[in-house]
Protein backbone atom coordinates (compact mmCIF):
# COMPACT_ATOMS: atom_id res chain seq x y z
CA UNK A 1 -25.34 133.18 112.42
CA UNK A 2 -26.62 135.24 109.44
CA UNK A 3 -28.24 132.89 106.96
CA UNK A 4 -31.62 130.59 109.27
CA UNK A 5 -32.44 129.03 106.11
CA UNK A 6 -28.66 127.55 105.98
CA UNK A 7 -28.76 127.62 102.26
CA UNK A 8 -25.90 125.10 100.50
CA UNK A 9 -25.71 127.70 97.88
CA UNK A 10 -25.44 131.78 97.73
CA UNK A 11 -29.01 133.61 97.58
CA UNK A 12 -29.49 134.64 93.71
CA UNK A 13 -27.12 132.06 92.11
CA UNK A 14 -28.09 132.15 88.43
CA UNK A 15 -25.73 129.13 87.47
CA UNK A 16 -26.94 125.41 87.20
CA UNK A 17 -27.90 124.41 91.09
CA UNK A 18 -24.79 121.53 91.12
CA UNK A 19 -22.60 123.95 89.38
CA UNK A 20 -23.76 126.74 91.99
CA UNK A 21 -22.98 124.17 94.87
CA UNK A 22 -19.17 123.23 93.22
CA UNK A 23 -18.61 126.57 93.72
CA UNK A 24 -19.81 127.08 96.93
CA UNK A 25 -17.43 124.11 98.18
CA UNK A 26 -14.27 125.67 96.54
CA UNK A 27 -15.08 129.10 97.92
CA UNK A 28 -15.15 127.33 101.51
CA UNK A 29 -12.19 125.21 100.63
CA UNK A 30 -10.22 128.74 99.97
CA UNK A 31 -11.71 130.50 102.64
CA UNK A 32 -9.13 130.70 105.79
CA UNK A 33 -12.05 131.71 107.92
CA UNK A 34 -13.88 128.53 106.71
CA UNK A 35 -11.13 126.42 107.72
CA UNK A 36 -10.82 128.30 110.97
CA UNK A 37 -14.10 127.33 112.00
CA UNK A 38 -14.50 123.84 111.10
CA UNK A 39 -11.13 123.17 113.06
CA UNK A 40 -12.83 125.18 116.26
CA UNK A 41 -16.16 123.04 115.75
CA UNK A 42 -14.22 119.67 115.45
CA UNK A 43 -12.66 120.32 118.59
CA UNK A 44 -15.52 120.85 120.56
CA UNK A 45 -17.28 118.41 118.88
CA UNK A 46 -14.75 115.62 120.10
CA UNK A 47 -15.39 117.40 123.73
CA UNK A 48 -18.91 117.30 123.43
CA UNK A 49 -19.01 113.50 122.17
CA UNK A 50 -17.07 112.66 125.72
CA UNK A 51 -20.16 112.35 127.70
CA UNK A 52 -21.90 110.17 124.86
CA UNK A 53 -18.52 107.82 124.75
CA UNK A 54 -18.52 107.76 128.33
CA UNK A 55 -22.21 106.37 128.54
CA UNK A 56 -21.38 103.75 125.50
CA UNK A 57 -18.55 102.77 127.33
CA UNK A 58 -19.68 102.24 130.86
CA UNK A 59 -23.31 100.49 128.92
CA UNK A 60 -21.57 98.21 126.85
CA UNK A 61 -19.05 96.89 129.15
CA UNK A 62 -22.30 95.62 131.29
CA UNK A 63 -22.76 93.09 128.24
CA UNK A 64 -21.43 89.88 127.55
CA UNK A 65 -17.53 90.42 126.73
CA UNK A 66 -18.96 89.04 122.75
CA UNK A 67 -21.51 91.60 122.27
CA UNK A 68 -19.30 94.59 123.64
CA UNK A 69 -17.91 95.29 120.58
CA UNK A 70 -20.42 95.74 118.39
CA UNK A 71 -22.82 97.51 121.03
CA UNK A 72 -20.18 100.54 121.01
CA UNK A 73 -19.81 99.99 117.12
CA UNK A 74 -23.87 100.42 116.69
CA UNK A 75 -24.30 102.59 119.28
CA UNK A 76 -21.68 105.01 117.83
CA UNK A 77 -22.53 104.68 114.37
CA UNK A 78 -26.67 105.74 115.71
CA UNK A 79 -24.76 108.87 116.76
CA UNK A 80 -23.65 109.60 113.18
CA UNK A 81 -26.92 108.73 111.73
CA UNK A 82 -29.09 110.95 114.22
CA UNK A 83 -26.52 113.65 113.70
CA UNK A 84 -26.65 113.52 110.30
CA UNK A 85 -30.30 113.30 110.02
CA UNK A 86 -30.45 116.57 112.33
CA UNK A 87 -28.63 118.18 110.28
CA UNK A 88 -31.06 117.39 107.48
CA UNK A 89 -33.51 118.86 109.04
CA UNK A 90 -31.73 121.67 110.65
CA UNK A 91 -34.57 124.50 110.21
CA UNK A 92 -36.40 122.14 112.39
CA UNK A 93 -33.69 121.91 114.72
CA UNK A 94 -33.00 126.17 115.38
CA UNK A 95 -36.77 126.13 115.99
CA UNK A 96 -36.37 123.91 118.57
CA UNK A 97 -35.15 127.07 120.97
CA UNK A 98 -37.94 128.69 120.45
CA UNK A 99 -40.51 128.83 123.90
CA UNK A 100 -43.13 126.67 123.48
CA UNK A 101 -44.62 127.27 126.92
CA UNK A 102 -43.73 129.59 130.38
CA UNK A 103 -43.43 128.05 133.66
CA UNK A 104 -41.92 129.74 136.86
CA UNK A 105 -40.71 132.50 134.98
CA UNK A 106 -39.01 130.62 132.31
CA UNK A 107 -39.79 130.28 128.51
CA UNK A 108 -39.25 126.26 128.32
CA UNK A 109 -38.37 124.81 124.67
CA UNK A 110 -38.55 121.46 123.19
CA UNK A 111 -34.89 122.16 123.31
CA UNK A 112 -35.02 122.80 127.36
CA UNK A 113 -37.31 119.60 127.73
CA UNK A 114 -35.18 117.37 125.55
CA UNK A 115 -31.95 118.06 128.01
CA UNK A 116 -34.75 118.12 131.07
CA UNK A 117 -35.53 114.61 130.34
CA UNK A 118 -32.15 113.46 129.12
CA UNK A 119 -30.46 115.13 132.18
CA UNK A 120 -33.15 113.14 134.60
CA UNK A 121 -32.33 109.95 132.88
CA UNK A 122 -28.45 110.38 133.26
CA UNK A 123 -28.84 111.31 136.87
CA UNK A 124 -31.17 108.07 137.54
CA UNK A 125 -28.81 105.74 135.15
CA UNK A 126 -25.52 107.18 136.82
CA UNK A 127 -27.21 106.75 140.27
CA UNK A 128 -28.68 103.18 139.63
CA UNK A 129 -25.17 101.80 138.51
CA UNK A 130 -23.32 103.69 141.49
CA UNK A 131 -26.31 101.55 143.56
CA UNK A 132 -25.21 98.57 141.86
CA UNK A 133 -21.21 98.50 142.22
CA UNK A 134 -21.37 99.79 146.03
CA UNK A 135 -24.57 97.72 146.93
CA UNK A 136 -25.19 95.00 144.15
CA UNK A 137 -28.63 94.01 143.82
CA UNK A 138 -29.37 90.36 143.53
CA UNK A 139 -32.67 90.84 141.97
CA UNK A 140 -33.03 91.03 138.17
CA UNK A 141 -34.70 94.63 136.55
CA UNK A 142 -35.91 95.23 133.00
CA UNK A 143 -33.29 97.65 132.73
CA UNK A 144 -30.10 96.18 133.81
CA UNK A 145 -28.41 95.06 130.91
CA UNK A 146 -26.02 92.45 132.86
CA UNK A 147 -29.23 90.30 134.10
CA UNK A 148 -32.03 90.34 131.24
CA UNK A 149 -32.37 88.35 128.66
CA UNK A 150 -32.45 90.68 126.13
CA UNK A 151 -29.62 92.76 127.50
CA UNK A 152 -28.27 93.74 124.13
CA UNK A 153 -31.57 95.37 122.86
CA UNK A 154 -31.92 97.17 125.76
CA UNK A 155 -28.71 98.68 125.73
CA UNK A 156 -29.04 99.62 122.14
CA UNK A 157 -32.17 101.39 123.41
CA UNK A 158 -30.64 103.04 126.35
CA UNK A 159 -27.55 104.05 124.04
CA UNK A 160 -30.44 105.55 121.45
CA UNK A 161 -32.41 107.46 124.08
CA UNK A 162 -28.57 109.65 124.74
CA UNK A 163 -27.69 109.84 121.56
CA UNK A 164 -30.50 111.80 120.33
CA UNK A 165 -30.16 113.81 123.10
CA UNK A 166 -26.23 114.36 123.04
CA UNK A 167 -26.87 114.59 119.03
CA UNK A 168 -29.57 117.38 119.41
CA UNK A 169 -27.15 119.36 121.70
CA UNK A 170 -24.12 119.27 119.86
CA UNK A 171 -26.10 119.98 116.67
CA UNK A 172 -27.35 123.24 117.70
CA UNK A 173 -23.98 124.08 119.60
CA UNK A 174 -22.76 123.67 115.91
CA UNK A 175 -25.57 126.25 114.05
CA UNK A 176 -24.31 128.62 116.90
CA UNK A 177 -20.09 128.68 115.91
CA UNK A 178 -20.95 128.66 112.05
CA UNK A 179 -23.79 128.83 109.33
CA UNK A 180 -22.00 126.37 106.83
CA UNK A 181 -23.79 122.64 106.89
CA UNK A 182 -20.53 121.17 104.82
CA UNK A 183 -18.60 122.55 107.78
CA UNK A 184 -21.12 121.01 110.32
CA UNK A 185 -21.12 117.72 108.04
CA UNK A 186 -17.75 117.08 108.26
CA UNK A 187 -17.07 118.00 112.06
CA UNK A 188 -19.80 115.21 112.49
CA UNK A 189 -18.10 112.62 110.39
CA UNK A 190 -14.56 113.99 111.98
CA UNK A 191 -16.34 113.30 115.44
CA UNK A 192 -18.14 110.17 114.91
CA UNK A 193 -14.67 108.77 113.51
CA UNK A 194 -12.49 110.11 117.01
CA UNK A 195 -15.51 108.43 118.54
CA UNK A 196 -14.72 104.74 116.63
CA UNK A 197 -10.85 104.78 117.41
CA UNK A 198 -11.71 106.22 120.89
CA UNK A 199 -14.35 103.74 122.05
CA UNK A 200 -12.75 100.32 122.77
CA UNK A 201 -9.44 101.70 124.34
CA UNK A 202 -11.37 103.73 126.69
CA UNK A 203 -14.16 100.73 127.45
CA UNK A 204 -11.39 98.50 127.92
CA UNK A 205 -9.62 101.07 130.14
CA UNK A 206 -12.50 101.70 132.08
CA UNK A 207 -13.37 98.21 132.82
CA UNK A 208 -9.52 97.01 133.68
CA UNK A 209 -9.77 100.22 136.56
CA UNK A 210 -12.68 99.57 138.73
CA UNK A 211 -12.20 103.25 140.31
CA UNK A 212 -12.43 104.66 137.04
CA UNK A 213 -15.86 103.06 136.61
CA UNK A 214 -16.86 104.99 139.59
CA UNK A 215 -15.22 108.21 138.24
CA UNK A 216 -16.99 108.25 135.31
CA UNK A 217 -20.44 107.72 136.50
CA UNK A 218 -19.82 110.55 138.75
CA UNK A 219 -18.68 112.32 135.54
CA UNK A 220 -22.69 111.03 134.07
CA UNK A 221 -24.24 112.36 137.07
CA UNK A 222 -22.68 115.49 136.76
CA UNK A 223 -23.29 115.90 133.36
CA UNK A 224 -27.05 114.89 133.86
CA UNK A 225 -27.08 117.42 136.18
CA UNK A 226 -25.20 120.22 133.82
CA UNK A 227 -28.03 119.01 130.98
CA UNK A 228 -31.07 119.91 133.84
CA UNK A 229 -29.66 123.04 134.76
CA UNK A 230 -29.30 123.79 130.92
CA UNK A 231 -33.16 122.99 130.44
CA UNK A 232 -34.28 125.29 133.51
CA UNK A 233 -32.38 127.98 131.83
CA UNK A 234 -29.25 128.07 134.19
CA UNK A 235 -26.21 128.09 131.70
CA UNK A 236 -23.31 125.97 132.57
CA UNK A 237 -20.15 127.09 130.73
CA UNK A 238 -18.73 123.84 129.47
CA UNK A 239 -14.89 125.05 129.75
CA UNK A 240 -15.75 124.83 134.43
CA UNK A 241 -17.49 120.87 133.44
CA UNK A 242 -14.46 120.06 131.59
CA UNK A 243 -11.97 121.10 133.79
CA UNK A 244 -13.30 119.39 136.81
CA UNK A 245 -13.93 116.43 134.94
CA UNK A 246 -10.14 117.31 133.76
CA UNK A 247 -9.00 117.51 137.54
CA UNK A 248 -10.54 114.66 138.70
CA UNK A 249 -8.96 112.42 135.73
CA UNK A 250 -5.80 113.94 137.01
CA UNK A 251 -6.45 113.02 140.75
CA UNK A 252 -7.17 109.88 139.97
CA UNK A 253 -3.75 108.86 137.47
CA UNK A 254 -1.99 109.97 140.68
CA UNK A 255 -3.68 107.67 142.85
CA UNK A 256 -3.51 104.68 140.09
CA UNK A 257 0.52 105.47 139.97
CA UNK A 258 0.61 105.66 143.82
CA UNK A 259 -0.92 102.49 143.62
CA UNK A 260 1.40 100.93 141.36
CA UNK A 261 4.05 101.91 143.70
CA UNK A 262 3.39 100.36 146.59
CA UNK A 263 2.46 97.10 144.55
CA UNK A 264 6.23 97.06 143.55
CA UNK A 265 7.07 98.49 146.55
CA UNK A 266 5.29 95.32 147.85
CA UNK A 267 6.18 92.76 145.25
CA UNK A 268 9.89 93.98 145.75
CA UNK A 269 9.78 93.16 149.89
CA UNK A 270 8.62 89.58 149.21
């Protein structure tokens, strides 16, 4: 990453700023390297907006069947405008790894807190709704979207709280892989859009494949975990979190078609 300021436009441009910035775009545009890079960042942008789709997903389908829709559409479309925002303000955001104070040997950053907290809440979300499908509790709580009144607004709220986390993350994985904000805009809106085809084919899947549901809130708690770890200081290579997740999935499809099987297998003796 050479350029912290993340200019739009080359350092001692004499041309008209707009003309300096058309420029700038059709140098990128011709620049292999350029295009090398925002393909790299789209791709593990789509990885990295997994866990956030997964959340979404697994939230909304606790509403009423009405209110599902546009849940994942809102909540999806606050991931774009956080993003977005962060990227406005992205000599904020590099700060953000900076130490701000030292605790048991570590230099902890608003960064490190941020995925502290966001980890802790995954880990107690993922744990409450495990709770709930293996034990369900009869009695109502403020935060269980299925049994309050105003279920929607709180999971909006819930669906905020991860994406500025989630958003934060994947912003500064994207300052690391390239110094170009058009690049970083447009692997957002690339992204965010994956994210909008993506969402209701997955919530629906999820919900018609009650195992899955448990799948993927072990995939929450294990990324809550992976986000804690991160905060402490203790990097987690993504490629090992994504290939378990990866292997599991694949478990799982062979148990589904096993299942199948013996339902025909079944259906066919009767």
């Amino acid at each position: 990453m050479s350029d912290p300021s993340f200019a739009l436009a080359p350092t001692g441009a004499t041309a008209d700023e707009g003309t300096v910035h058309v420029e700038y775009i059709q140098t990128l545009l011709a620049d292999p390297a350029a295009w090398a890079a925002l393909a790299t960042l789209i791709a593990m942008e789509v990885v990295l907006g997994i866990d956030n789709l997964i959340f979404i997903s697994i939230l909304s389908n606790k509403l009423p069947e009405d209110q599902r829709e546009r849940a994942r559409r809102i909540g999806i479309g606050l991931a774009l405008v956080l993003r977005l925002a962060l990227l406005s303000t992205i000599a904020v955001i590099v700060q953000l790894t900076e130490p701000v104070f030292t605790a048991f040997g570590h230099g902890f950053s608003w960064r490190d807190m941020i995925l502290i907290a966001g980890g802790l809440f995954l880990v107690w979300k993922a744990t409450k709704e495990i709770h709930h499908n293996v034990d369900p509790d009869p009695e109502p709580d403020m935060f269980d979207t299925a049994k309050v009144g105003l279920g929607f607004a709180a999971a909006i709220g819930q669906i905020l709280m991860l994406d500025l986390v989630f958003s934060i993350d994947s912003i500064i994985t994207a300052v690391g892989m390239t110094d170009h904000v058009p690049i970083m805009i447009v692997a957002v809106l690339v992204t965010v859009a994956v994210m909008l085809v993506a969402a209701t084919p997955l919530a629906n899947f999820i919900q018609a494949n009650p195992t899955i549901v448990m799948l993927a809130l072990g995939f929450l708690m294990m990324i809550g975990m992976t986000l804690i770890a991160e905060g402490f200081g203790a990097h987690v290579p993504k490629g090992y979190l994504y290939a378990a997740m990866a292997f599991s999935a694949l478990i799982e499809g062979l148990n589904m078609l096993a299942r199948k099987a013996r339902r025909r297998k079944t259906e066919g003796a009767h």
